[in-house]
Each structure stands twice: as C-alpha cells, then as structure tokens.
C-alpha atoms as a PDB file:
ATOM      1  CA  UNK A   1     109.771  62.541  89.239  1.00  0.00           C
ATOM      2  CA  UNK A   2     108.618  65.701  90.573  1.00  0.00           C
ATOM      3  CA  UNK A   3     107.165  68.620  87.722  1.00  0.00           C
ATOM      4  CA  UNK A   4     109.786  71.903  87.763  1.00  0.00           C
ATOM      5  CA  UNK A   5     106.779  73.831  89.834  1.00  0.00           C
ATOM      6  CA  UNK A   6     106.038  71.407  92.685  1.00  0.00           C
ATOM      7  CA  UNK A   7     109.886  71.589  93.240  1.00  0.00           C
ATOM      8  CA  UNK A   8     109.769  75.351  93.026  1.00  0.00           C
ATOM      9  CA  UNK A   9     107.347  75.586  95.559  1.00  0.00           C
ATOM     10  CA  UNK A  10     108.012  73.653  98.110  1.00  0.00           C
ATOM     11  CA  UNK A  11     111.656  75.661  97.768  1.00  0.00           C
ATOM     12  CA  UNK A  12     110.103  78.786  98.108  1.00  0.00           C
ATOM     13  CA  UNK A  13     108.149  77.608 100.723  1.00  0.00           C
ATOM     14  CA  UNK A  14     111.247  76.248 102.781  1.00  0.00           C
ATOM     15  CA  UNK A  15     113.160  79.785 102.299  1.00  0.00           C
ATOM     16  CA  UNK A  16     109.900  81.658 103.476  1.00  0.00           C
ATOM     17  CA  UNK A  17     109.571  79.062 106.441  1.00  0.00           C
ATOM     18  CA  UNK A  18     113.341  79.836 106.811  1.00  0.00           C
ATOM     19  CA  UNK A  19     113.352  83.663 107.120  1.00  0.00           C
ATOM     20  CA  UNK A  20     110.343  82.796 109.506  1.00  0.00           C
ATOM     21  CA  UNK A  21     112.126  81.324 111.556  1.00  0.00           C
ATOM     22  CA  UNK A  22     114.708  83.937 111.820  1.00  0.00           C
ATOM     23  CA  UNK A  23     112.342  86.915 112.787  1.00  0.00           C
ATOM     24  CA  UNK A  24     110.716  84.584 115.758  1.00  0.00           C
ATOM     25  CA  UNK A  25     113.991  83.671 117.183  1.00  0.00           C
ATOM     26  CA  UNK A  26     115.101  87.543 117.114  1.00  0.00           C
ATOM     27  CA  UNK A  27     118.360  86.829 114.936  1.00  0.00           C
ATOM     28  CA  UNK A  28     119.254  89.097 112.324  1.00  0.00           C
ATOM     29  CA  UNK A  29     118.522  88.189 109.124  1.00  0.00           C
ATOM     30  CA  UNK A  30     121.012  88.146 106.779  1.00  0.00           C
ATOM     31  CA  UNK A  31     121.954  91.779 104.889  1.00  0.00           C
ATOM     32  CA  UNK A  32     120.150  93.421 107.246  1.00  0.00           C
ATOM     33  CA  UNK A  33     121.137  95.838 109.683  1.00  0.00           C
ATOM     34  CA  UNK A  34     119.322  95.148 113.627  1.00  0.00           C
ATOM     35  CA  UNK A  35     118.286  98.806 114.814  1.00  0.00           C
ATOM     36  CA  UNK A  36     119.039  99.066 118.378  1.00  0.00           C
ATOM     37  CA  UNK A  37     118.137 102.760 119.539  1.00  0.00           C
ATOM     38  CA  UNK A  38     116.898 105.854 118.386  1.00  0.00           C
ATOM     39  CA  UNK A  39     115.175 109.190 119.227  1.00  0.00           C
ATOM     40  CA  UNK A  40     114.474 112.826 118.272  1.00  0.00           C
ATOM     41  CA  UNK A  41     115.482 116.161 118.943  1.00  0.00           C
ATOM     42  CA  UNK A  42     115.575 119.722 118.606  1.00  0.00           C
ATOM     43  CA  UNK A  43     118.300 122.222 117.948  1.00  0.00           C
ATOM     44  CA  UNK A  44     118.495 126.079 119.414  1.00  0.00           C
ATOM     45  CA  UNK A  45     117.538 126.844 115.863  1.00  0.00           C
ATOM     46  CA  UNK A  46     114.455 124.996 115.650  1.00  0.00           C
ATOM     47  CA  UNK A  47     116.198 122.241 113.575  1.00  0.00           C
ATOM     48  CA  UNK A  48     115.065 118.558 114.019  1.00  0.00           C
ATOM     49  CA  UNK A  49     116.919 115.876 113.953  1.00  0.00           C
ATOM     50  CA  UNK A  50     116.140 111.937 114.649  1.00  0.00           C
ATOM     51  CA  UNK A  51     119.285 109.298 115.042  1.00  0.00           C
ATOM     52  CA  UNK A  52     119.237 105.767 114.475  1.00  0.00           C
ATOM     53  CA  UNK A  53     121.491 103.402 115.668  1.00  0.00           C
ATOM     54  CA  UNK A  54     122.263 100.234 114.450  1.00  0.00           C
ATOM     55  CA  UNK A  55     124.827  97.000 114.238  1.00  0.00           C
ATOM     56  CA  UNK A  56     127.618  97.351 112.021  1.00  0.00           C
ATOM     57  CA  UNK A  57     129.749  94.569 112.547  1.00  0.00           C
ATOM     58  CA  UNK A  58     131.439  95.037 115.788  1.00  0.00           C
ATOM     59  CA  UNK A  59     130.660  98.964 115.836  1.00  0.00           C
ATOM     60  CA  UNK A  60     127.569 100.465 116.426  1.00  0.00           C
ATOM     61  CA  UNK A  61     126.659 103.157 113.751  1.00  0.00           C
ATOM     62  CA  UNK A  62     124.581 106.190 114.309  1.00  0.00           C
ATOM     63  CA  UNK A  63     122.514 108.160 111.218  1.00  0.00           C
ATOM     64  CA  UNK A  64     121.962 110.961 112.420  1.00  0.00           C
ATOM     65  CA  UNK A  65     119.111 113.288 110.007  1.00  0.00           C
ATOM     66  CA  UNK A  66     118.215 116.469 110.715  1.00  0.00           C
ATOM     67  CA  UNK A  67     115.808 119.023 108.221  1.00  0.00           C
ATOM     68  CA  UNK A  68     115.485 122.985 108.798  1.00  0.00           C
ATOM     69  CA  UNK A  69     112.593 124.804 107.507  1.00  0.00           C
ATOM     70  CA  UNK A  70     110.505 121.920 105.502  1.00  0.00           C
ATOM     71  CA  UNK A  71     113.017 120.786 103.908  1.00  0.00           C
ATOM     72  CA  UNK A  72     115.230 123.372 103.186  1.00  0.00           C
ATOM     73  CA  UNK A  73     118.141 122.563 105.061  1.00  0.00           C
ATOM     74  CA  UNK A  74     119.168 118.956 105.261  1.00  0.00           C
ATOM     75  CA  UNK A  75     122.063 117.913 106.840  1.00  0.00           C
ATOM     76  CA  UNK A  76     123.256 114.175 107.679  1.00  0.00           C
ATOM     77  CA  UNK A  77     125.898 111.963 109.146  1.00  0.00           C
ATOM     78  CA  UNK A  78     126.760 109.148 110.811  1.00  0.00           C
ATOM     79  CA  UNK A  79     128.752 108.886 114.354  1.00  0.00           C
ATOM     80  CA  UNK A  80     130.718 105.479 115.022  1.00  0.00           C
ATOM     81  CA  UNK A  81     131.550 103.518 118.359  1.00  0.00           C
ATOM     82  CA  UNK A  82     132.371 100.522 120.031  1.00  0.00           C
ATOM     83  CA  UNK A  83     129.849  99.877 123.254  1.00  0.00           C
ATOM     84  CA  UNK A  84     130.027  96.739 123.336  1.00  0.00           C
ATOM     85  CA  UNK A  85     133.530  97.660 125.047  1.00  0.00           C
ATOM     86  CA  UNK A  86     131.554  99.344 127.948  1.00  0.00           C
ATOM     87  CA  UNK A  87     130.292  97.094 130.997  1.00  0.00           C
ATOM     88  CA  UNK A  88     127.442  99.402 131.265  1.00  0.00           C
ATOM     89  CA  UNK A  89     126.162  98.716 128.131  1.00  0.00           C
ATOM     90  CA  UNK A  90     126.249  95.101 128.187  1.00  0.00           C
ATOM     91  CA  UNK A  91     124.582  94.842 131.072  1.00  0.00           C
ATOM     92  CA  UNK A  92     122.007  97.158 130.527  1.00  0.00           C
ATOM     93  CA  UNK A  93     121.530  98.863 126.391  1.00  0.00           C
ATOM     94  CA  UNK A  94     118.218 100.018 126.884  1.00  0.00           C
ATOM     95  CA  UNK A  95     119.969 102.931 129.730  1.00  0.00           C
ATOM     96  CA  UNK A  96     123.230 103.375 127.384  1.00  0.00           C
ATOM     97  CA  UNK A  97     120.414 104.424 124.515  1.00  0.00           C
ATOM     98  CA  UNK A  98     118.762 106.815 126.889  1.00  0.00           C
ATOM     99  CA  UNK A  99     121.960 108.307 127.675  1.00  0.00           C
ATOM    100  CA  UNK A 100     122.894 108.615 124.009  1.00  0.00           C
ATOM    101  CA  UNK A 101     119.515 110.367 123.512  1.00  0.00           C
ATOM    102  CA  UNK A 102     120.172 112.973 126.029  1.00  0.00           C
ATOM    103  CA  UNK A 103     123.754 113.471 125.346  1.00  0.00           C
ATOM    104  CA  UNK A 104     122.506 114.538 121.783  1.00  0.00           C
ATOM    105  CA  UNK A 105     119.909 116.807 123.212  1.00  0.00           C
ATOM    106  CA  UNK A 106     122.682 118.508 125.068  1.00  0.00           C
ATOM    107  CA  UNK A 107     125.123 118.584 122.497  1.00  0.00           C
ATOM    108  CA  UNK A 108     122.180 120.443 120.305  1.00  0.00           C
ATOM    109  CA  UNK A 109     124.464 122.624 117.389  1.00  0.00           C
ATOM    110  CA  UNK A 110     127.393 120.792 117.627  1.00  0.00           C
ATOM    111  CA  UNK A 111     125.214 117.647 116.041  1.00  0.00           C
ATOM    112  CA  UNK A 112     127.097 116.687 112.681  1.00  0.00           C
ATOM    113  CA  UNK A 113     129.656 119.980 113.194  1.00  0.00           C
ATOM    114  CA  UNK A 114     132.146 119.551 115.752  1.00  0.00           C
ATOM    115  CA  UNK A 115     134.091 116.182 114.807  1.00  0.00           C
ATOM    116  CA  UNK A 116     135.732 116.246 118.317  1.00  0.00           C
ATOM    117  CA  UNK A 117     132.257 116.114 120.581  1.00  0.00           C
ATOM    118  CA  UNK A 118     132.233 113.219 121.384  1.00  0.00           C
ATOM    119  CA  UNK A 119     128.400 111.646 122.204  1.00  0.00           C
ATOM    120  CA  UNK A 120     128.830 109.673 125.684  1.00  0.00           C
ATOM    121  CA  UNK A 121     126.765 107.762 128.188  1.00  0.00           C
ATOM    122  CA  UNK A 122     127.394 108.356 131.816  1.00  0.00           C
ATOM    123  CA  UNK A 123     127.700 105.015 132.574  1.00  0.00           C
ATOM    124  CA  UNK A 124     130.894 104.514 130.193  1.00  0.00           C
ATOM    125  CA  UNK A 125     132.912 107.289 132.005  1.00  0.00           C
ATOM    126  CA  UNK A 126     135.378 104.709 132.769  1.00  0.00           C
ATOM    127  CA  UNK A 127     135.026 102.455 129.765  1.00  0.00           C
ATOM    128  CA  UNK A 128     137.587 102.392 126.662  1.00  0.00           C
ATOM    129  CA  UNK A 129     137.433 105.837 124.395  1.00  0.00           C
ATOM    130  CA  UNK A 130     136.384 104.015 121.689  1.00  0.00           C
ATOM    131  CA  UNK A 131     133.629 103.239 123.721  1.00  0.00           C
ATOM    132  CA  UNK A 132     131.926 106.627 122.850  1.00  0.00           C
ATOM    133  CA  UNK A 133     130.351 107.577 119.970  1.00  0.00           C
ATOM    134  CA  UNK A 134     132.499 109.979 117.234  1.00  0.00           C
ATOM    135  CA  UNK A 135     131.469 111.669 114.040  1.00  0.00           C
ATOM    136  CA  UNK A 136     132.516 110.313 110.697  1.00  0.00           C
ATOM    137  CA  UNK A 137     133.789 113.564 108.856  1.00  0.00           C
ATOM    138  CA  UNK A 138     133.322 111.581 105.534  1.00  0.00           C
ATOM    139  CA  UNK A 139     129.689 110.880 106.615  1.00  0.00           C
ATOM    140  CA  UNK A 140     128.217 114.693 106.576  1.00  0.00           C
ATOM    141  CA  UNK A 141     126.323 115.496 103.704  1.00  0.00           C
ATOM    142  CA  UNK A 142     124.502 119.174 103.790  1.00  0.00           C
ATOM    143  CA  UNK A 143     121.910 119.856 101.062  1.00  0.00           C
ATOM    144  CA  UNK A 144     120.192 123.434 100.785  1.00  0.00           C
ATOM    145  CA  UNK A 145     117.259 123.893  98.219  1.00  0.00           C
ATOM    146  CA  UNK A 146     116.272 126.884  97.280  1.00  0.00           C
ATOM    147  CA  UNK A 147     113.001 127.481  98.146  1.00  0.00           C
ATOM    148  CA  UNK A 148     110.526 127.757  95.147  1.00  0.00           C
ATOM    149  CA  UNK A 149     109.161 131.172  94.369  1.00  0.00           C
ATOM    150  CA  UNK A 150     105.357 131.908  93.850  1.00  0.00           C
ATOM    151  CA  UNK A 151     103.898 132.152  90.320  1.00  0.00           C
ATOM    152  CA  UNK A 152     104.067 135.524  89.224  1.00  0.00           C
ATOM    153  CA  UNK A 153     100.307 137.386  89.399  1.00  0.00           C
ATOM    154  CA  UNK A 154      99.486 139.081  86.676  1.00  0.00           C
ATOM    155  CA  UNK A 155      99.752 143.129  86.138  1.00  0.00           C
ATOM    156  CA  UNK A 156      97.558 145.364  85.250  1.00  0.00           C
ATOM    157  CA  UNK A 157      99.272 145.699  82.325  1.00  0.00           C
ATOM    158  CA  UNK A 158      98.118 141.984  80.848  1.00  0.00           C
ATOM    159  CA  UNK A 159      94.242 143.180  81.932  1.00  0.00           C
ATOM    160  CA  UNK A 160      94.896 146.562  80.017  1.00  0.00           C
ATOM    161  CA  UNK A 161      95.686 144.316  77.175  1.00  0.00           C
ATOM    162  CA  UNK A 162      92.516 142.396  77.105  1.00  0.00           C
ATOM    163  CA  UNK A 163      90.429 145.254  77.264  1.00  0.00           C
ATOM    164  CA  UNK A 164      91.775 146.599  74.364  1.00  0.00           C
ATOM    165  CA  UNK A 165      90.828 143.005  72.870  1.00  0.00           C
ATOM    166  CA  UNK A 166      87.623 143.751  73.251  1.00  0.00           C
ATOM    167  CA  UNK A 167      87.315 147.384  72.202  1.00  0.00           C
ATOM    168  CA  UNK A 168      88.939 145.949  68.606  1.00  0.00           C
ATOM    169  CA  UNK A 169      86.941 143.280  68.363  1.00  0.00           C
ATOM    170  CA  UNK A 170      83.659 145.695  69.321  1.00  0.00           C
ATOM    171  CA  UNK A 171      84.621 147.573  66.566  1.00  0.00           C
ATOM    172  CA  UNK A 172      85.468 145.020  63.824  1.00  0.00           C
ATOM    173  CA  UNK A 173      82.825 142.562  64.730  1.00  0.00           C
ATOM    174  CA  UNK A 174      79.612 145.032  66.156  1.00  0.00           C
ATOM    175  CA  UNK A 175      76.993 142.432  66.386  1.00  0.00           C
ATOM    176  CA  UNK A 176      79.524 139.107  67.123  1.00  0.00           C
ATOM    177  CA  UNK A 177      81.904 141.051  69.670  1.00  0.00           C
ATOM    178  CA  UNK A 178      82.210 138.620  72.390  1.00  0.00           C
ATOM    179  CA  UNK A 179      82.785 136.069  69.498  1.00  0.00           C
ATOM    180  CA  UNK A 180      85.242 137.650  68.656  1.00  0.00           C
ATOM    181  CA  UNK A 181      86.855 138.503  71.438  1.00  0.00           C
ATOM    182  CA  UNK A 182      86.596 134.848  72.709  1.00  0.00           C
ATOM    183  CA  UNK A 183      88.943 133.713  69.224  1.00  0.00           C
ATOM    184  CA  UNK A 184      91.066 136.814  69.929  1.00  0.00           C
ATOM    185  CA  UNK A 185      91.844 135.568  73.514  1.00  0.00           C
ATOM    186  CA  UNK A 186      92.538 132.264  72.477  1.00  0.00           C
ATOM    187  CA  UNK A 187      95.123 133.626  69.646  1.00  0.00           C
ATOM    188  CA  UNK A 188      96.693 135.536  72.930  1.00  0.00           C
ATOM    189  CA  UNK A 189      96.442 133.699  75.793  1.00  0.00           C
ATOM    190  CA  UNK A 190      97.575 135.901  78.890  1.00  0.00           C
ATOM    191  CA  UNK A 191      94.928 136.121  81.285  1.00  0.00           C
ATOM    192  CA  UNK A 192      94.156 138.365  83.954  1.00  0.00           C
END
C-alpha cells in the first residue's frame, strides 16, 4: 500500500502533465476563455481604447476599454457576434480581426455610445447580421474620478505665526531661545 503523499503526487503530477498537454495541443483549457484578436486605438478626443476578443460559447465577445486623461475617464463594454456564421471568417480570422480593428478606428466616438453601429468586416457584407459585431447596452460601465487636488502650501499667515514663536520665546527664555522655540514648535506644529 501506497503512503497518502506518494499518491498525492503522482496525482498532482498527472493533472499538471494533463493541463500540459492541453496548452501543446492548442485546446482550450477548461474555464478559460481563448483570446482570438485584439488591438488599440485612438478617439478624436485623445481617448484610448484597446478591445479584446474572445470565445464565448458560440459568440465571439469583444471588451472593449478605453481611459481619458490618466485615468480619469474610464469607460467599458463589451460588443457581441456570431462570425463563425461568415465564410470569410472561417476561412481566413486573422483578415476578419484586421477588419474589426479598423472598423473600430473608424467608428472612433461612437465606441461604447451608439448601440446601433454596428462593428463589421468587409468581407461579411453578405454574411448573416448576426454576423457583425453589436454593443451590449447592459455591458457599458463609465467611471469618472475626480482628480485629486494638490496639498494646500502654506500662507504667509502660518510663517507670521512662527515668527512670533520666536519673538515670545526670545523674550521668556533670553539665553535658551531657540530651545525654546524648538518645544514651542513642536506644541504647534504648522510649518512654513
């Protein structure tokens, strides 16, 4: 009879061996979503945006992100389609992709807005509507942060303040003054 740890590792070492397996033969593993295309792009506004596009079953689904100003402005969605119903795109995805990639360059501010653009590649002009690619309305999420302010600098007030620290402290403590003033800084901290 085996010990419980020989058993467990020669288990793990058949479901390691097993997902292995499953990268070199190029099948998807399971859980995980294949990613197919992608790209980047800019809007008239000097937004950018990247898509990714991946297996979703029998659709294909599309994320698109796109981030204004550092960070500012996010806004993201996700556009849906069937391509596999285009003969164009099984016989040659890596041109549908392309053609996705400059259909969103052209469509530029209508990107996660206008839920009747549709995002098409030439080569499905004849193909099945569902064919194309169309926003999910449910999928657009905007997020606007406010952007942080700057510490506020001191005024000259604070600074007036401090010298008047050290006048009393001159005149209670003669000899020890900048003693003094030190402890009376430290009782009231603002700082110039």
């Amino acid at each position: 009879m085996f010990p419980l740890r020989a058993l467990f590792s020669i288990g793990l070492f058949l479901v390691l061996l097993k997902l292995r397996l499953l990268r070199a033969s190029g099948a998807k593993q399971p859980g995980a979503a294949q990613r197919i295309g992608g790209g980047t792009f800019v809007t008239s506004d000097g937004t950018r945006c990247a898509w990714r596009a991946g297996e979703a079953g029998e659709a294909v689904k599309v994320r698109v992100n796109c981030e204004r100003q550092r960070g500012v402005n996010k806004t993201r969605c996700e556009y849906l389609g069937r391509p596999r119903s285009c003969p164009g795109y099984n016989s040659d995805p890596k041109a549908f992709w392309k053609q996705v990639a400059r259909a969103f360059k052209k469509m530029r501010d209508k990107v996660c807005v206008d839920g009747r653009a549709l995002v098409k590649a030439g080569m499905c002009k004849h193909a099945p509507r569902d064919a194309n690619l169309r926003l999910d309305r449910n999928s657009v999420k905007r997020s606007t942060a406010v952007p942080t302010t700057p510490p506020v600098q001191p005024t000259s007030a604070t600074c007036v303040k401090r010298a008047d620290q050290r006048r009393t402290a001159e005149e209670f403590c003669s000899s020890w003054a900048s003693v003094c003033a030190f402890f009376m800084s430290m009782l009231q901290s603002e700082d110039c």
